[in-house]
Protein backbone atom coordinates (compact mmCIF):
# COMPACT_ATOMS: atom_id res chain seq x y z
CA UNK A 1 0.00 0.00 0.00
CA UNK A 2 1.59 3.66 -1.19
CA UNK A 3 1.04 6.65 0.71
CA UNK A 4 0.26 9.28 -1.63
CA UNK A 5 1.21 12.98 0.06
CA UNK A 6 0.54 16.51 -1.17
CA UNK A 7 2.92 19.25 -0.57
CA UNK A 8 2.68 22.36 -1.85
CA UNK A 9 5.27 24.99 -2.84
CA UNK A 10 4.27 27.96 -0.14
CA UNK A 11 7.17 30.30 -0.44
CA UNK A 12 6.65 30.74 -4.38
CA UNK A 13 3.29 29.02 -5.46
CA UNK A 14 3.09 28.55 -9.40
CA UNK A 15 -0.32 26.43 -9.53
CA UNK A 16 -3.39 27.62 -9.16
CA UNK A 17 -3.70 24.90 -6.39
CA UNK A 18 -0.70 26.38 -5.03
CA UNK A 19 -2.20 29.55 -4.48
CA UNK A 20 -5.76 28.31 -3.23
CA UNK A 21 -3.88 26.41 -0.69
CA UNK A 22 -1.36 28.80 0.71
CA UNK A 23 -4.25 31.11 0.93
CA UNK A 24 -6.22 29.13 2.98
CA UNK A 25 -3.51 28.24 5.02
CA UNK A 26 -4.02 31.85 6.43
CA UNK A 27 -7.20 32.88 5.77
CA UNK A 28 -10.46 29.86 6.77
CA UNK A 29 -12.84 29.09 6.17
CA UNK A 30 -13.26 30.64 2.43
CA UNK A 31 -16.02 30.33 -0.29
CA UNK A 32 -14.46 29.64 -4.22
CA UNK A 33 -15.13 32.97 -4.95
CA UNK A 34 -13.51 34.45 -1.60
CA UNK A 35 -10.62 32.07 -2.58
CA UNK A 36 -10.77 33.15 -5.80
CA UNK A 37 -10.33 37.06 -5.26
CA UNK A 38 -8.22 36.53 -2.15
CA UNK A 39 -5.83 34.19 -5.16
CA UNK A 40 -5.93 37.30 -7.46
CA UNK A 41 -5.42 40.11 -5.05
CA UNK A 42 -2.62 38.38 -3.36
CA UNK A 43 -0.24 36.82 -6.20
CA UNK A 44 -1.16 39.65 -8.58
CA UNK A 45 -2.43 37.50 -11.53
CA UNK A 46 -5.66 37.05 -12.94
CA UNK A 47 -7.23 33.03 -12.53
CA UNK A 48 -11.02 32.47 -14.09
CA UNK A 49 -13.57 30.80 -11.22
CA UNK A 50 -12.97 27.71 -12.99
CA UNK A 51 -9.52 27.68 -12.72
CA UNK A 52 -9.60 27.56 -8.83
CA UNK A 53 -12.63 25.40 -8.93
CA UNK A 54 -11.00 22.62 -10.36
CA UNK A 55 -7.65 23.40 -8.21
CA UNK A 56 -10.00 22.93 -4.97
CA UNK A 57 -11.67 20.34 -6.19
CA UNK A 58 -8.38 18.70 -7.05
CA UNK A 59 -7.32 18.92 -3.56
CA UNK A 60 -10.67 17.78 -2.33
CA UNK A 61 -10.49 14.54 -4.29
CA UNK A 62 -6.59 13.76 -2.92
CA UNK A 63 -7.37 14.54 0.55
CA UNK A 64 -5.90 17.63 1.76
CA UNK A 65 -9.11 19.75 1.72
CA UNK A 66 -12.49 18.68 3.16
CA UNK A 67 -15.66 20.03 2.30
């Protein structure tokens, strides 16, 4: 049995799921669009709802994020 483990990059994000979960490291509990502007405002880039949708839902589906 493999033990499958999810760390992200928190100094210098570059995903999408990066970002969503550095921010909520800080910042909880947050809506997808609360993630989503708190994303844009903070790493000065611009990411579509759907783009941090899916990164949440990502993490959702390995584990690290519960619903």
């Amino acid at each position: 049995m493999t033990l499958s483990i999810t760390l992200p990059l928190l100094e210098n994000p570059s995903s999408v799921k990066d970002m969503a979960f550095s921010v909520l490291t800080h910042e909880f509990p947050l809506s997808l669009m609360k993630i989503l502007h708190a994303v844009n405002k903070r790493y000065t880039r611009s990411f579509s709802f759907q783009a941090v949708r899916k990164a949440v839902l990502q993490l959702v589906e390995e584990g690290v994020l519960v619903k």
